[in-house]
N, C-alpha and C. Protein backbone atom coordinates (compact mmCIF):
# COMPACT_ATOMS: atom_id res chain seq x y z
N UNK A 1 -70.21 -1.21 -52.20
CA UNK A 1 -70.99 -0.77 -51.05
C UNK A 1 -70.16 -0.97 -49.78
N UNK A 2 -70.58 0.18 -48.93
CA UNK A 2 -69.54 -0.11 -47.44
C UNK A 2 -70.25 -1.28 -46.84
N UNK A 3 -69.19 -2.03 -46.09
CA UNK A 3 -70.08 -2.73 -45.27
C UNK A 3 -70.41 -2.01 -43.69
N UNK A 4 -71.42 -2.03 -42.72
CA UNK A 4 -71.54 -1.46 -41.39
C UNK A 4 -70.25 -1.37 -41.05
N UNK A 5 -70.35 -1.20 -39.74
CA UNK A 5 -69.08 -1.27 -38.77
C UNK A 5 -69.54 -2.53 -38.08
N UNK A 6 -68.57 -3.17 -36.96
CA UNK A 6 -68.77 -4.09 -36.58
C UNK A 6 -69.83 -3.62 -35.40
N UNK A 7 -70.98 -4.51 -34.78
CA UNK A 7 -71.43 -3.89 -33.94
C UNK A 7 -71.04 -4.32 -32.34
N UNK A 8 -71.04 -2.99 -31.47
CA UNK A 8 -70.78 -3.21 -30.08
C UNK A 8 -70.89 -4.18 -29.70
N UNK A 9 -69.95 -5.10 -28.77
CA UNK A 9 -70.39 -6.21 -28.24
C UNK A 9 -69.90 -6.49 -26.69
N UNK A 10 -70.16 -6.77 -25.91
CA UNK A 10 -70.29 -6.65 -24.27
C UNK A 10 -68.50 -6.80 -24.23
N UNK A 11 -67.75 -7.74 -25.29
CA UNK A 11 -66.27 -7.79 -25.17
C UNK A 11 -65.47 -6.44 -25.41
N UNK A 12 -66.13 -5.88 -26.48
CA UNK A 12 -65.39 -4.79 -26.54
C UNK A 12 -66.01 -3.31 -25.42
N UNK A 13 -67.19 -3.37 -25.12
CA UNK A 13 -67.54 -2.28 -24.08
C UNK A 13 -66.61 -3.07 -22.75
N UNK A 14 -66.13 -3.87 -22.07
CA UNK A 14 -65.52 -4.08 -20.72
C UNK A 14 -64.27 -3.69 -21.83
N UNK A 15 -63.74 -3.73 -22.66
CA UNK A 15 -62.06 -3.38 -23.14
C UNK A 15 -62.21 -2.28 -22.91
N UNK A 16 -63.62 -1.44 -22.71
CA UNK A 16 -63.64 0.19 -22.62
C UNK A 16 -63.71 0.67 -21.40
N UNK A 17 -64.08 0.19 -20.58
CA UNK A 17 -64.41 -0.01 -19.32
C UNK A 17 -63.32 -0.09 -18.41
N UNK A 18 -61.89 -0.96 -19.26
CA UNK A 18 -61.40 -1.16 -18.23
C UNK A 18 -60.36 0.16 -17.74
N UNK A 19 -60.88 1.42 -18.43
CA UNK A 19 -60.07 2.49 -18.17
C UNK A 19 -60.82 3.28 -17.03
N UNK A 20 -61.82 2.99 -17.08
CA UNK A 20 -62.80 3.92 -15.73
C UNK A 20 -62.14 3.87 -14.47
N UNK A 21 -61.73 2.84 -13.96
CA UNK A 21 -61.29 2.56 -12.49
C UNK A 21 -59.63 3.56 -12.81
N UNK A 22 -59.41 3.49 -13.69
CA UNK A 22 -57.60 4.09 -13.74
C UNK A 22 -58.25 5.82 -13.64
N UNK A 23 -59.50 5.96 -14.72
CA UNK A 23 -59.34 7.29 -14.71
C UNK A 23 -60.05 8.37 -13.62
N UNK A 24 -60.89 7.00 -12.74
CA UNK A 24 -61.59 7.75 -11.45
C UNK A 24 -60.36 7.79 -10.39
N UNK A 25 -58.77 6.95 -10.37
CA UNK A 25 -58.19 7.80 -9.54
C UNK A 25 -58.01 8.86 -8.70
N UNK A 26 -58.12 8.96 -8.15
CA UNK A 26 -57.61 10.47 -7.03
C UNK A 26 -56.56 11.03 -7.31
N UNK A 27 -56.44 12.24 -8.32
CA UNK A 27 -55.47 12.54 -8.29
C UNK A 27 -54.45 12.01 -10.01
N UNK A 28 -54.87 11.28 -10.47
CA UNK A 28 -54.58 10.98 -11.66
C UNK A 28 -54.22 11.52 -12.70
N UNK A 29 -53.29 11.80 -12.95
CA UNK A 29 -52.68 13.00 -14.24
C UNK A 29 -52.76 12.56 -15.27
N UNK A 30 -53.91 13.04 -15.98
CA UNK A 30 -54.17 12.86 -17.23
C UNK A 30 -53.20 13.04 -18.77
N UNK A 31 -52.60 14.32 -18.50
CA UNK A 31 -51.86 15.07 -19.17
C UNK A 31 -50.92 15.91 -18.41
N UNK A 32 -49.56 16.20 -19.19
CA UNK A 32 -48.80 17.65 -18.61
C UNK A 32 -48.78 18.33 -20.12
N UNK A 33 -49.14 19.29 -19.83
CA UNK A 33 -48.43 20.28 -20.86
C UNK A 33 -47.16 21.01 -21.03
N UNK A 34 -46.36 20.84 -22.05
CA UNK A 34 -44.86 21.07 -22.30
C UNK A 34 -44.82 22.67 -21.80
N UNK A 35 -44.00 23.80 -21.10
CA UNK A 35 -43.69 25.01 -21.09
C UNK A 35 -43.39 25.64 -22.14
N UNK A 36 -44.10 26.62 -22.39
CA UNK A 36 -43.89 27.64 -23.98
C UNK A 36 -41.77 27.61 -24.17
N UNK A 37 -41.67 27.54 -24.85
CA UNK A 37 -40.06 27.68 -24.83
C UNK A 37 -39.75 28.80 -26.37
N UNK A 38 -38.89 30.02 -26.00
CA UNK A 38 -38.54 30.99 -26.81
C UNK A 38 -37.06 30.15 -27.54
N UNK A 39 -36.45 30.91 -28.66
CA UNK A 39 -35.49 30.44 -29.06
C UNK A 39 -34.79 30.98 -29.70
N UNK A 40 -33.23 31.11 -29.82
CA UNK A 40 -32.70 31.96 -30.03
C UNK A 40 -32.84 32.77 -30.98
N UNK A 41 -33.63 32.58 -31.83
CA UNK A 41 -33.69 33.57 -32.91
C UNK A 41 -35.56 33.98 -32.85
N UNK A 42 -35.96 33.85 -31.69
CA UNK A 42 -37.24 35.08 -31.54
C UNK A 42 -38.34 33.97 -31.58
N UNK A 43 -38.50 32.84 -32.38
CA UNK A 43 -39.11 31.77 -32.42
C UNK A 43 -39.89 31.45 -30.90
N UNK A 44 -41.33 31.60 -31.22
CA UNK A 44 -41.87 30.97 -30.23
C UNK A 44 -42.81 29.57 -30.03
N UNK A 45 -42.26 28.44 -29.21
CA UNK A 45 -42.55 27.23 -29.20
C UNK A 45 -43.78 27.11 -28.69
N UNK A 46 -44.92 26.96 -28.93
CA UNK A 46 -46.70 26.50 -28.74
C UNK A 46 -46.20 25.28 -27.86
N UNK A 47 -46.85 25.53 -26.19
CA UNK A 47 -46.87 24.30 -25.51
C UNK A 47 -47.68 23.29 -26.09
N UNK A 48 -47.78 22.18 -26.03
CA UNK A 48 -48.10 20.90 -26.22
C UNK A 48 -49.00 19.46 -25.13
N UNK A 49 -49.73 19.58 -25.55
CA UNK A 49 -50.43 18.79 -24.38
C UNK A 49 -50.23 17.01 -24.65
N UNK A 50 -49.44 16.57 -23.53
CA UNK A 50 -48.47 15.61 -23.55
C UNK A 50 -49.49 14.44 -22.80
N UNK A 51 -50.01 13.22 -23.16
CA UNK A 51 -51.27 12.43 -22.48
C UNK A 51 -50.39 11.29 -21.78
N UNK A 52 -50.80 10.94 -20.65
CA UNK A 52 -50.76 9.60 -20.30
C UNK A 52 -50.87 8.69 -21.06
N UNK A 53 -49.97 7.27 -20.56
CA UNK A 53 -49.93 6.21 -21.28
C UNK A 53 -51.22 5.66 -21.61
N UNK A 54 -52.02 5.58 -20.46
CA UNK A 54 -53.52 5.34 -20.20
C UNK A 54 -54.34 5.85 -21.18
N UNK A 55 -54.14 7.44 -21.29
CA UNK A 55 -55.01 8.21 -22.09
C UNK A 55 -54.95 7.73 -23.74
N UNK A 56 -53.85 7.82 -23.96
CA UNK A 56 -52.95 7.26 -25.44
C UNK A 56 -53.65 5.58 -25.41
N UNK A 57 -53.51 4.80 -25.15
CA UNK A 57 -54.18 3.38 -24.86
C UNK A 57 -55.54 3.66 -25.01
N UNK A 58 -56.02 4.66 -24.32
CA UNK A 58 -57.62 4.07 -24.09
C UNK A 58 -58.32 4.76 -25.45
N UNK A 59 -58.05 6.14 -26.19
CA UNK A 59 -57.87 6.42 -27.73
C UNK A 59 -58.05 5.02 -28.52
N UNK A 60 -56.35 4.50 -28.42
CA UNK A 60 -56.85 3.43 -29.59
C UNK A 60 -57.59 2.32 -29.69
N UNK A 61 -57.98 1.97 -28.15
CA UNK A 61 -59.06 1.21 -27.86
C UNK A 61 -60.39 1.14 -29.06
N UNK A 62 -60.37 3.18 -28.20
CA UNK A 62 -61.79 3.52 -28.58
C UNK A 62 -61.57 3.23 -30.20
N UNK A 63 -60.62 3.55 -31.22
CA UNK A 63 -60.80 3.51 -32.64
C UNK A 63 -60.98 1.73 -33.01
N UNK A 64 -60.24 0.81 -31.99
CA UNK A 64 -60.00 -0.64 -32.35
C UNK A 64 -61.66 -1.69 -31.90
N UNK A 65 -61.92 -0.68 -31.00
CA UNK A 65 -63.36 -1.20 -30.10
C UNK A 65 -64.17 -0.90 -31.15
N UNK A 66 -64.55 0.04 -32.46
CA UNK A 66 -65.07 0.98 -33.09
C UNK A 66 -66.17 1.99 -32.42
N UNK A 67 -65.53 2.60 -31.32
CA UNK A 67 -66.14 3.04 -30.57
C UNK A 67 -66.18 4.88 -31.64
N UNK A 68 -65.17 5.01 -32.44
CA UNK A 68 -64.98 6.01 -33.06
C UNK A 68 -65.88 5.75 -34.59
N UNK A 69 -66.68 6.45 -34.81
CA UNK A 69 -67.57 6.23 -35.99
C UNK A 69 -67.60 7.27 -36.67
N UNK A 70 -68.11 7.00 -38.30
CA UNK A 70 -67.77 7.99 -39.51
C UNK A 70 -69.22 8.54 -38.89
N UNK A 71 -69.01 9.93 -38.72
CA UNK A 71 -70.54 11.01 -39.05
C UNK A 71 -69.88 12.06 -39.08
N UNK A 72 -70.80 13.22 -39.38
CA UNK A 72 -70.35 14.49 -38.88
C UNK A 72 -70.69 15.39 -37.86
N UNK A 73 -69.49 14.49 -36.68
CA UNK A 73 -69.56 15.33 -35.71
C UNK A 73 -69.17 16.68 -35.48
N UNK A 74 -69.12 17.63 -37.14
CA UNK A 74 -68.97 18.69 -36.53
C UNK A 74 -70.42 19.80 -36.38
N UNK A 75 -71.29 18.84 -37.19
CA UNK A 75 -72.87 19.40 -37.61
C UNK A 75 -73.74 18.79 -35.98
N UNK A 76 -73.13 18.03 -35.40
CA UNK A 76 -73.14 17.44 -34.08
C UNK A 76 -72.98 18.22 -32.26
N UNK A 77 -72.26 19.04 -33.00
CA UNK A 77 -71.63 19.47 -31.56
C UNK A 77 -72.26 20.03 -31.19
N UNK A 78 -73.91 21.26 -31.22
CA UNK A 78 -74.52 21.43 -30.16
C UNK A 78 -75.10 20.41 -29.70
N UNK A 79 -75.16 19.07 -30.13
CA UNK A 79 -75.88 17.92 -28.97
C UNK A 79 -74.97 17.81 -28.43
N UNK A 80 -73.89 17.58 -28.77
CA UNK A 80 -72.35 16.58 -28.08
C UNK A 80 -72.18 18.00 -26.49
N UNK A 81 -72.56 19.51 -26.54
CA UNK A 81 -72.44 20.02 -25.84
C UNK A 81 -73.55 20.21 -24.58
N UNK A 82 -74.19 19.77 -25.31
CA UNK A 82 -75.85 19.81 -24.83
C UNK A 82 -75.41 18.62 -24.04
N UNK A 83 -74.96 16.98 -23.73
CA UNK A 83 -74.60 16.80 -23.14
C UNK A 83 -73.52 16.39 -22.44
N UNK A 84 -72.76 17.54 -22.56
CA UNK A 84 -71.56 17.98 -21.64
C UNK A 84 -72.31 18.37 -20.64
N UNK A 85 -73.39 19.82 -20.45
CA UNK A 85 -73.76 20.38 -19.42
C UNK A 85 -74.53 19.59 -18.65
N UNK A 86 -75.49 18.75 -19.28
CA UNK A 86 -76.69 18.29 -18.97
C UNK A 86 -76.44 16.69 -18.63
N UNK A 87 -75.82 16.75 -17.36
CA UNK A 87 -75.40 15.22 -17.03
C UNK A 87 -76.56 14.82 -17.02
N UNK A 88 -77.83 14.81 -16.58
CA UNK A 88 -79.28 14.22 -16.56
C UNK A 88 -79.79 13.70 -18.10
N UNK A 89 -78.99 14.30 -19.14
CA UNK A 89 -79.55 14.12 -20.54
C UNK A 89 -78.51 12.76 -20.85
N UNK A 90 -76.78 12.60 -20.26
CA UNK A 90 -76.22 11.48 -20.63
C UNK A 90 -76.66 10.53 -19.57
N UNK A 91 -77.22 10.26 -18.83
CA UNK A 91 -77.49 9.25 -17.94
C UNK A 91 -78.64 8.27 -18.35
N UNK A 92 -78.99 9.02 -19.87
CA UNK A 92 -80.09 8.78 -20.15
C UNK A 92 -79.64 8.22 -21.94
N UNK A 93 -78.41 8.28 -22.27
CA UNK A 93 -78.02 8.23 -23.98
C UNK A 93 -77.71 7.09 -24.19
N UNK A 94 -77.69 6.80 -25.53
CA UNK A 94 -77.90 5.32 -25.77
C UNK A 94 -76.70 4.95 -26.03
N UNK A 95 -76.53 3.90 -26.99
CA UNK A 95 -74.84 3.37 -27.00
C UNK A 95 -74.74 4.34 -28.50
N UNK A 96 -75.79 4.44 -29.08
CA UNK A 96 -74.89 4.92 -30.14
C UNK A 96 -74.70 6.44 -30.11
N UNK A 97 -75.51 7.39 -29.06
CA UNK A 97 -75.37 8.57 -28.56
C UNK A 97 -73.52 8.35 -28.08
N UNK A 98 -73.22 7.60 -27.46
CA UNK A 98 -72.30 7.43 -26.46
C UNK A 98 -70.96 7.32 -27.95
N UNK A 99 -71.16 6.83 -28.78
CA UNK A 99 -70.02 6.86 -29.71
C UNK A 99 -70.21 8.00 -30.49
N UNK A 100 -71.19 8.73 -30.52
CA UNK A 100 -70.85 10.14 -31.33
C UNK A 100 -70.25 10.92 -29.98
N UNK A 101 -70.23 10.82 -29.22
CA UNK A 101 -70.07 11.78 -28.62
C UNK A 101 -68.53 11.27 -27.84
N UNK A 102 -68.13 10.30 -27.85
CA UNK A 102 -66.92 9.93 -27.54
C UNK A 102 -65.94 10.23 -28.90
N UNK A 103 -66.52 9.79 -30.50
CA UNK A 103 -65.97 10.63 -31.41
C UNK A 103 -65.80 12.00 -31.29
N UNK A 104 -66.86 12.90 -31.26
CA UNK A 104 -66.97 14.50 -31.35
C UNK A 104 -65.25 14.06 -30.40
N UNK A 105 -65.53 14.13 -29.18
CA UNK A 105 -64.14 14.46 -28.11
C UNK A 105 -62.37 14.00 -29.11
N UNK A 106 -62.64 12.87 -29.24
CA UNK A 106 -61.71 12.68 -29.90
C UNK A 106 -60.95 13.36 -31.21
N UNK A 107 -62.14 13.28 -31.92
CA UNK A 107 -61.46 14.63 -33.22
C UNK A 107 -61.62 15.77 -33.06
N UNK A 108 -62.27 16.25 -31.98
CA UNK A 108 -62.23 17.27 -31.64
C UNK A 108 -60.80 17.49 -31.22
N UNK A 109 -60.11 16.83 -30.37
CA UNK A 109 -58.84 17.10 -29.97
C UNK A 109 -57.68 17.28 -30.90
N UNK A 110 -58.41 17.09 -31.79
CA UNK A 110 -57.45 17.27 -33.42
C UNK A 110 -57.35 18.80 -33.53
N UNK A 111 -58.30 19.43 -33.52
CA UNK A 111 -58.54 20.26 -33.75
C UNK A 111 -58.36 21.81 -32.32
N UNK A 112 -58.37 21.25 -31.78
CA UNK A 112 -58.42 21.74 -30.37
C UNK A 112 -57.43 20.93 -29.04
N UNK A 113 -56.39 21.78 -29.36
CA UNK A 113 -55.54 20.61 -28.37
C UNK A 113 -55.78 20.67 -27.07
N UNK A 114 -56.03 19.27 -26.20
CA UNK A 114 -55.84 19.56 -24.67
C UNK A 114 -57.11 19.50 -24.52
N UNK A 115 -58.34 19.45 -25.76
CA UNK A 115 -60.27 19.43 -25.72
C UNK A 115 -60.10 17.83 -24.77
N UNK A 116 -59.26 16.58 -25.09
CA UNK A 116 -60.05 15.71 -24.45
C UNK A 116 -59.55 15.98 -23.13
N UNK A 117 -58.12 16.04 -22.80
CA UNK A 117 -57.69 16.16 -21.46
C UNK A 117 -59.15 17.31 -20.57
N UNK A 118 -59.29 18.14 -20.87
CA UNK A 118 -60.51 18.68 -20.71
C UNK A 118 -61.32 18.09 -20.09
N UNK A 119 -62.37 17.15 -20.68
CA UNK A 119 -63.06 16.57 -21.25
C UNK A 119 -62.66 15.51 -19.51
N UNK A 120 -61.47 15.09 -19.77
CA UNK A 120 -61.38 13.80 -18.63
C UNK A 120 -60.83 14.91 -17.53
N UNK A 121 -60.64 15.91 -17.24
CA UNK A 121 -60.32 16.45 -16.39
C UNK A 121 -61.73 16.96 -15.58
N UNK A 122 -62.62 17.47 -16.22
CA UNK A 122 -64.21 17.22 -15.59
C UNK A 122 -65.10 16.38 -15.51
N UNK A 123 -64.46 15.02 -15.61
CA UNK A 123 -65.08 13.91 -15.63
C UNK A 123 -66.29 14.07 -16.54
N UNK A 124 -66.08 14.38 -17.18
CA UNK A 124 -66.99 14.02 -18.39
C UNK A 124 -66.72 12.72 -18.94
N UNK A 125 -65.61 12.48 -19.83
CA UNK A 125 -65.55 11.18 -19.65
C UNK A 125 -65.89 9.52 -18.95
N UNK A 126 -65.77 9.91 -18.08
CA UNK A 126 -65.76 8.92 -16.44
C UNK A 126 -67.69 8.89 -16.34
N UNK A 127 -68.10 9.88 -16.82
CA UNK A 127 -69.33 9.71 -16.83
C UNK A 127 -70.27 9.06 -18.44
N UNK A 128 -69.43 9.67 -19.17
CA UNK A 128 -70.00 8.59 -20.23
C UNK A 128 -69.57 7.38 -19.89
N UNK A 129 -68.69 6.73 -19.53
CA UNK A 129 -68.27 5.65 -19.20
C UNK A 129 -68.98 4.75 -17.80
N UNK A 130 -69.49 5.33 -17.31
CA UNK A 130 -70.22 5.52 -15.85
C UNK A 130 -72.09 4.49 -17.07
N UNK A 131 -72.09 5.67 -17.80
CA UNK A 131 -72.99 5.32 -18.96
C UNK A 131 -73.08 4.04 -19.36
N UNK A 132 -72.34 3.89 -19.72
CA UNK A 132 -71.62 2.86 -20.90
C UNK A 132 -71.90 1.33 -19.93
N UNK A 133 -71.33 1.46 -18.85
CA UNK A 133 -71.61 0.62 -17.62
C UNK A 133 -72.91 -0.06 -17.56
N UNK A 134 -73.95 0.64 -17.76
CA UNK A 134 -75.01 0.75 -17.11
C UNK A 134 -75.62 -0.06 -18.56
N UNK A 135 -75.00 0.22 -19.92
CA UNK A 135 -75.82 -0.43 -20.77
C UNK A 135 -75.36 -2.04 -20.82
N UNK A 136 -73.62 -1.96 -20.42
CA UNK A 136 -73.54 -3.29 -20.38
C UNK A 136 -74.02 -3.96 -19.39
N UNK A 137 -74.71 -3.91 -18.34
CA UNK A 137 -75.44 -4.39 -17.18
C UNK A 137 -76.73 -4.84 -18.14
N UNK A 138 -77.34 -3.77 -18.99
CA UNK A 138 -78.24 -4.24 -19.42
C UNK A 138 -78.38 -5.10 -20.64
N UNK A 139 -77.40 -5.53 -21.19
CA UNK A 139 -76.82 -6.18 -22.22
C UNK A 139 -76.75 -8.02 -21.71
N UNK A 140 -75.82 -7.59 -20.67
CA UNK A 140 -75.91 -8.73 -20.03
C UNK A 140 -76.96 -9.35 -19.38
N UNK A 141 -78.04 -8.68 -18.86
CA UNK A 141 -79.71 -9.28 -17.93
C UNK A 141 -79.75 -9.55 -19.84
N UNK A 142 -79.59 -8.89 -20.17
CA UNK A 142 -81.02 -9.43 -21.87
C UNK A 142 -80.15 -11.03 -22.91
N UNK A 143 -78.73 -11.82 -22.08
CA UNK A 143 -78.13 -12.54 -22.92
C UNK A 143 -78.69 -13.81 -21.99
């Protein structure tokens, strides 16, 4: 039998946390993407979306925090989009809303390169995290 995952604990949500202040920067470059490059024999090179040290760090956080969880987020993604649009619907999601939907982004980017840079480029991110905040506030009044 599997055992759970470990569950959230106020130590590992501030290890998550502590990327918000880096990624609400002004101006903060998330990513560059490499220039298409041709080659001598007709070959054409697919740019590449290249992440910050930050961005790369705060990933394995999320898999080490177990902020990344087994479901299927691909039977998922009209909620996970539902709130993308609907900041009023994440202001309102719970912690475990907040890890499917920080998964969906992540393997999604497997699949879709440049989906999370995206993702933190409209502060979407910064706002689940904005989220995330708000439960450890309430984590902490309830210890």
């Amino acid at each position: 039998m599997n055992e759970p995952p470990n569950p959230i604990t106020v130590d590992s949500i501030d290890k998550i946390l502590k990327f918000l202040p880096i990624f609400q920067q002004e101006g903060y470059k998330f990513s560059e993407w490499d220039s298409p490059k041709n080659f001598e024999d007709g070959v054409l090179c697919i740019p590449s979306c290249n992440y910050s040290k930050e961005v790369i760090e705060f990933e394995k956080t999320l898999y080490e925090e177990v902020f990344i969880i087994p479901f299927d987020w691909v039977k998922w993604q009209d909620e996970a989009e539902r709130l993308v649009s609907d900041p009023n619907a994440l202001r309102t999601a719970d912690l475990e809303t907040l890890q499917k939907l920080l998964t969906t982004h992540v393997r999604k980017e497997h699949f879709c390169e440049g989906h999370l840079a995206a993702m933190l480029r409209e502060h979407h991110i910064t706002a689940i995290l904005h989220r995330l905040k708000q439960i450890r506030e309430e984590m902490s009044d309830s210890l």
